[in-house]
Protein backbone atom coordinates (compact mmCIF):
# COMPACT_ATOMS: atom_id res chain seq x y z
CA UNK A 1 78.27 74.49 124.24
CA UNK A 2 78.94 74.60 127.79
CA UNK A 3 80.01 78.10 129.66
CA UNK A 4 82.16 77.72 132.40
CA UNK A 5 83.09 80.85 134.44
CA UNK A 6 86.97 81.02 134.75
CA UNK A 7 88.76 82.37 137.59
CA UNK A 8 87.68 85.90 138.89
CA UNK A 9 91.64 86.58 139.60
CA UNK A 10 93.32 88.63 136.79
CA UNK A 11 96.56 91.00 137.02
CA UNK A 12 95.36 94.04 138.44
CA UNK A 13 95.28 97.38 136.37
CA UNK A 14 98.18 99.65 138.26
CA UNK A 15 96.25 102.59 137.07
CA UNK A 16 93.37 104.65 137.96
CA UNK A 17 91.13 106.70 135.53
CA UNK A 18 88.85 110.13 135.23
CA UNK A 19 86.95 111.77 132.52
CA UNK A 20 88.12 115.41 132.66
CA UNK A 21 85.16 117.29 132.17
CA UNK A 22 86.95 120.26 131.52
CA UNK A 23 88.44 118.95 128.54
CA UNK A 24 92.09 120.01 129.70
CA UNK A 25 94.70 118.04 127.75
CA UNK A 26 97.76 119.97 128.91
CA UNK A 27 98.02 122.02 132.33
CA UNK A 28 95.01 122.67 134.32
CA UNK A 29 94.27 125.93 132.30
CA UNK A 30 94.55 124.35 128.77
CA UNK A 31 91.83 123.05 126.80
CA UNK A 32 91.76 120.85 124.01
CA UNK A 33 90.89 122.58 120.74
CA UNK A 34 89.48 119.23 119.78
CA UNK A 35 86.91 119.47 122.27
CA UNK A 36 85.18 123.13 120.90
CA UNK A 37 84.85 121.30 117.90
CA UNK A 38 83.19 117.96 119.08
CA UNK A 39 79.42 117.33 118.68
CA UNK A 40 77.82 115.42 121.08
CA UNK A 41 74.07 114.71 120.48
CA UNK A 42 71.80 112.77 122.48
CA UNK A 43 71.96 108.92 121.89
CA UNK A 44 67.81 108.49 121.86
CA UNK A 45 65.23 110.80 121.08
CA UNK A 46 64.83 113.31 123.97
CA UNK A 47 67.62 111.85 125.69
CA UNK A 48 70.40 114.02 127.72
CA UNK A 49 73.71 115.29 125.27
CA UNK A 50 76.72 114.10 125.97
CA UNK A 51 80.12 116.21 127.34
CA UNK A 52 83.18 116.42 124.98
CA UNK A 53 85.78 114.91 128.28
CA UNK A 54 89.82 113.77 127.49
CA UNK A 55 90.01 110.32 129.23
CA UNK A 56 93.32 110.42 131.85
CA UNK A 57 95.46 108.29 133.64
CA UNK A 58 97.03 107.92 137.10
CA UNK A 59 99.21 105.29 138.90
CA UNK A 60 96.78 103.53 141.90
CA UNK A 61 99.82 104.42 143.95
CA UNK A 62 99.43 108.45 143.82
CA UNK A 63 96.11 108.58 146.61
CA UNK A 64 94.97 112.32 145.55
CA UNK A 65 97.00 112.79 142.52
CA UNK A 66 97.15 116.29 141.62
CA UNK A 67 96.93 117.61 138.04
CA UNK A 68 100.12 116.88 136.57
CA UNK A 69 100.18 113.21 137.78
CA UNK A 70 97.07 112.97 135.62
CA UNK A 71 98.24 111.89 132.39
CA UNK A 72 96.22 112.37 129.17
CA UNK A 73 95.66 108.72 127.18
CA UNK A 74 92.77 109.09 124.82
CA UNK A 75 90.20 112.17 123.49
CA UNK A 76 88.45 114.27 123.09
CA UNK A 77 85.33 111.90 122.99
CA UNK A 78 81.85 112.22 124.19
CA UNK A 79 80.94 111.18 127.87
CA UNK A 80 76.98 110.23 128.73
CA UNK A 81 75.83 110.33 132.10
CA UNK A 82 74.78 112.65 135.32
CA UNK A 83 77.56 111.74 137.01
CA UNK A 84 80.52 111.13 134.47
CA UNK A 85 82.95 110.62 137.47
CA UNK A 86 80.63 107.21 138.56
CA UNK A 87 80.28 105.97 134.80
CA UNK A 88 83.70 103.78 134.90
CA UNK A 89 83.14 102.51 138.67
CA UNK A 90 79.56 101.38 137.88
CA UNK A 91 80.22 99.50 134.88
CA UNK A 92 83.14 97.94 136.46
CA UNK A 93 80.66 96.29 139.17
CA UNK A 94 78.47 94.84 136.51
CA UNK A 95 81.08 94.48 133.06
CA UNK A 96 82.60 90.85 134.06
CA UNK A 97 78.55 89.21 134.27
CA UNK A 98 78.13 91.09 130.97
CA UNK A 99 81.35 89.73 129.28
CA UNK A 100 80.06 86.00 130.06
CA UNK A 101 77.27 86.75 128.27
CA UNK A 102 78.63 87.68 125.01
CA UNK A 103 77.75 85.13 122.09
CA UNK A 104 81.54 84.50 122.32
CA UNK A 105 82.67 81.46 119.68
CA UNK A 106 84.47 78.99 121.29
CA UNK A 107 86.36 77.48 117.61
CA UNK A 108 86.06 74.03 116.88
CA UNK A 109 88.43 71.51 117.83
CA UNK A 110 89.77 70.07 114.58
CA UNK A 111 91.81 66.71 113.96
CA UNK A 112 93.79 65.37 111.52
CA UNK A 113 93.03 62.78 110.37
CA UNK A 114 89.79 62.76 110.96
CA UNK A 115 87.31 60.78 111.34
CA UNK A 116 89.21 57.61 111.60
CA UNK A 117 93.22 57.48 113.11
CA UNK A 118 95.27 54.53 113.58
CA UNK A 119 96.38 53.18 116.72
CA UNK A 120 99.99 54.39 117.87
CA UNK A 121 100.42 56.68 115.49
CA UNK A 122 100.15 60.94 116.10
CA UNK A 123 97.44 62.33 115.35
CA UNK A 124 97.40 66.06 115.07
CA UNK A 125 94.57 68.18 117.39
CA UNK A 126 94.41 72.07 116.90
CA UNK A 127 91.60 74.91 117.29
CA UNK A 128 90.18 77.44 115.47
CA UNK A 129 89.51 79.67 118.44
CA UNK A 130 90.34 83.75 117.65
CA UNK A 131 89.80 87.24 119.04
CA UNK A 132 86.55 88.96 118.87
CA UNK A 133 85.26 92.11 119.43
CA UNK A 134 81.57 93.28 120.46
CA UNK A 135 80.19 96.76 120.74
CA UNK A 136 77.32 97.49 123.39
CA UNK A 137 75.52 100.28 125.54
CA UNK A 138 76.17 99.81 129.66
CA UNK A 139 73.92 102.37 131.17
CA UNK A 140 73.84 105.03 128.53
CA UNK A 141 77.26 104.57 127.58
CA UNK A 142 79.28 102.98 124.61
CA UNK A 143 81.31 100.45 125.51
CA UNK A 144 83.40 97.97 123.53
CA UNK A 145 84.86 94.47 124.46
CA UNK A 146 87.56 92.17 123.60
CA UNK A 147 87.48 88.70 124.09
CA UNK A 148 91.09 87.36 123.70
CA UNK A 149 91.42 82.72 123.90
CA UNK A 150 94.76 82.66 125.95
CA UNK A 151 94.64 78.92 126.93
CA UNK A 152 93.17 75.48 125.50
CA UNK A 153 92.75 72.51 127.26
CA UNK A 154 92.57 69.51 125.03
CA UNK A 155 90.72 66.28 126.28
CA UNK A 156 91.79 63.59 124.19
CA UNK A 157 88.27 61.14 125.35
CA UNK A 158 90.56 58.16 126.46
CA UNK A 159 91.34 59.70 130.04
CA UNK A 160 94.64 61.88 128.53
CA UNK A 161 94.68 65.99 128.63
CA UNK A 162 97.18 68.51 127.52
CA UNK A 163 96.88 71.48 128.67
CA UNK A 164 96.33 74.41 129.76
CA UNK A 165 98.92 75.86 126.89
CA UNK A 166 98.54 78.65 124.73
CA UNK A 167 99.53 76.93 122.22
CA UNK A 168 96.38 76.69 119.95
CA UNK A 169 98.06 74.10 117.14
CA UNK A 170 98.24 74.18 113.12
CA UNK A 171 97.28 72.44 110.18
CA UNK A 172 99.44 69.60 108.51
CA UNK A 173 100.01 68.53 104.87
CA UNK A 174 97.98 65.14 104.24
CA UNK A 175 101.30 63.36 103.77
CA UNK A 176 102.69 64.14 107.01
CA UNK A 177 99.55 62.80 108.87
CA UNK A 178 99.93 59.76 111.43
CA UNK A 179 103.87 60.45 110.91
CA UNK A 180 104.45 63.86 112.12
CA UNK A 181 104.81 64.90 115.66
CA UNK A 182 103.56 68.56 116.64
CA UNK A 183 103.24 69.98 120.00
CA UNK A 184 99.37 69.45 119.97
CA UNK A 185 99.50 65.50 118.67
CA UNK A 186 98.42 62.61 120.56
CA UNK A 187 98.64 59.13 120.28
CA UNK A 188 96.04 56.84 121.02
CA UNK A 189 97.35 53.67 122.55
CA UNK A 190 93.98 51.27 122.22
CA UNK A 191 91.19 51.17 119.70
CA UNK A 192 87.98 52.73 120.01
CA UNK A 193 86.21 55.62 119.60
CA UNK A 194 86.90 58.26 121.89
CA UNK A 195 84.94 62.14 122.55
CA UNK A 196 87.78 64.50 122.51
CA UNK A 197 86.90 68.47 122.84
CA UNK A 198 88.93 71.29 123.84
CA UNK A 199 88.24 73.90 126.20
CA UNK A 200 89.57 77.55 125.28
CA UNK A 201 89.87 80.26 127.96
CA UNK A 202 89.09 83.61 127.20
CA UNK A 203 90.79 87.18 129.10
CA UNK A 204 88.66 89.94 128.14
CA UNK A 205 89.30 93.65 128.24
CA UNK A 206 86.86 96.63 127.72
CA UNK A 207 86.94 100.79 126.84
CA UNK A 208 83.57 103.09 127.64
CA UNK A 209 83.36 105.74 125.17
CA UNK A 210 86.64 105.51 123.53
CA UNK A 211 88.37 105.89 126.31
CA UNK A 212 91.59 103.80 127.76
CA UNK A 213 91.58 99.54 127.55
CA UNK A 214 90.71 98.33 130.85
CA UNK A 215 91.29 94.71 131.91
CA UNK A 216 87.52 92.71 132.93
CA UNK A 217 88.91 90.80 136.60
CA UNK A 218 87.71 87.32 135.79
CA UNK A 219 87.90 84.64 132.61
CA UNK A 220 85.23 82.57 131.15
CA UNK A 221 85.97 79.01 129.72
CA UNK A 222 84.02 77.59 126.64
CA UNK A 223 83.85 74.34 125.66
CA UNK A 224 83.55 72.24 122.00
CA UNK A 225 81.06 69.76 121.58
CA UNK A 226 82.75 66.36 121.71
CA UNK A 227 84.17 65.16 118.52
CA UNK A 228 84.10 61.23 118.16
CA UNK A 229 87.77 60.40 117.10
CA UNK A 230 87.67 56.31 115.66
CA UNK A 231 91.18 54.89 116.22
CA UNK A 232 91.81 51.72 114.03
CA UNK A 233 94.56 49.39 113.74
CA UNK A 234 95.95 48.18 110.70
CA UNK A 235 97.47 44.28 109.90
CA UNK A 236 99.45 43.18 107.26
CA UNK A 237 99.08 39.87 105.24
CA UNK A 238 100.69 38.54 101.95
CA UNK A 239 98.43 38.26 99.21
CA UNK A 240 98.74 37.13 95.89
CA UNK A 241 96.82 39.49 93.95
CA UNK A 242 96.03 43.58 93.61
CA UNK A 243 92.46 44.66 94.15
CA UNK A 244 91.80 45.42 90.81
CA UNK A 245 93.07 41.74 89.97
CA UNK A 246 91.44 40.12 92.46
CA UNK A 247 88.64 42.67 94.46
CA UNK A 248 87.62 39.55 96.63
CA UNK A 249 91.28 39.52 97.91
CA UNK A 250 92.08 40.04 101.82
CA UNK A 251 92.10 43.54 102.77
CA UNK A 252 90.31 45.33 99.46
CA UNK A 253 87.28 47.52 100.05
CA UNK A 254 84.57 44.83 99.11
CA UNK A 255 85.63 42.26 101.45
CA UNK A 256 85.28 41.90 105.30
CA UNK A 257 88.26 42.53 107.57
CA UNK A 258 89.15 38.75 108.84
């Protein structure tokens, strides 16, 4: 399937972030009790221990913020690294490249009916993109991701789009088919067979360590493989007989279209 990086603009977090090494949850002289009782063992045989930190939070608009502008969002948890205070910076430079390699599943582009549709009539397009989650280790550290589709793009094969919308579609009874509108139909005006996909673009956001969501600055776009869509037409005649009278009458199964 073909992986498309997205745009590297994304709303910017208004927050800034620290590992408090010290463990102080409440005034700078107050430590978390959970941290005492949290065990943090090297990751890898002979490998460094961690340090019990509480993740914390400050608006980007405080330049030195002092202790009590630091506000406590997640913790105790364990913290691997020399330099704890580098760990978020240093994964940020490297986590969007990382993100667009994730095995992410793009859905499939489903259509209904399908494979054949009839001229003029709606035919109803919809994906089966979803969230997913992946777990990895960024320079000693645990970090987890979120890959969220916000968009689709649907490419119809006869020149027509839709799109981008969030709207991702739905599933219709089989008796509402070529008569039912949704917001996701489309109509094919000519016969022929047409390669429709749908591209789905995917926001991701990541935590190290259990610590606070943070939004990954850039999208990546994944495409379906191209679904051939046959549209038909259908014409009517007067016949004298049913099929099962007559099975060499126009328009039943064992006879030629004239």
């Amino acid at each position: 399937m073909p992986r498309v990086e997205g745009s590297t603009s994304a709303v910017e977090d208004p927050n800034q972030y620290k590992a408090d090494t010290h463990c102080r949850a409440d005034g700078p002289d107050t430590k978390d009790p959970g941290c005492d009782a949290l065990d943090c063992p090297a990751t890898t045989p002979g490998g460094q221990e961690g340090a019990p930190v509480i993740w914390k939070e400050a608006p980007k608009a405080i330049t030195n913020p002092g202790w009590t502008d630091w506000i406590p969002v997640t913790g105790p948890t364990c913290l691997y690294g020399v330099e704890p205070g580098n760990v978020l910076a240093d994964i940020a430079a490297r986590i969007l490249n990382d993100f667009r390699q994730l095995p992410i599943n793009p859905g499939t582009l489903e259509t209904q009916p399908f494979p054949h549709t009839l001229k003029g009539g709606p035919t109803n397009f919809y994906t089966t993109a979803t969230q997913q989650t992946f777990d990895l280790t960024l320079l000693g550290q645990t970090v987890h991701l979120t890959a969220t589709p916000t968009s689709h793009t649907y490419t119809f094969g006869d020149g027509t789009t839709l799109g981008p919308t969030p709207t991702t579609g739905y599933p219709i009874p089989e008796t509402e088919w070529l008569t039912t509108n949704t917001r996701t139909s489309h109509a094919y005006t000519e016969t022929g067979n047409y390669p429709a996909t749908i591209t789905t673009n995917f926001t991701g956001t990541y935590s190290v360590n259990n610590g606070p969501p943070l939004p990954i600055n850039g999208t990546l776009n994944l495409t379906t493989p191209p679904k051939t869509i046959h549209v038909w037409k259908t014409e009517r005649a007067l016949v004298a007989d049913t099929c099962q009278q007559n099975p060499n009458s126009w328009g039943c199964p064992s006879t030629e279209p004239q």
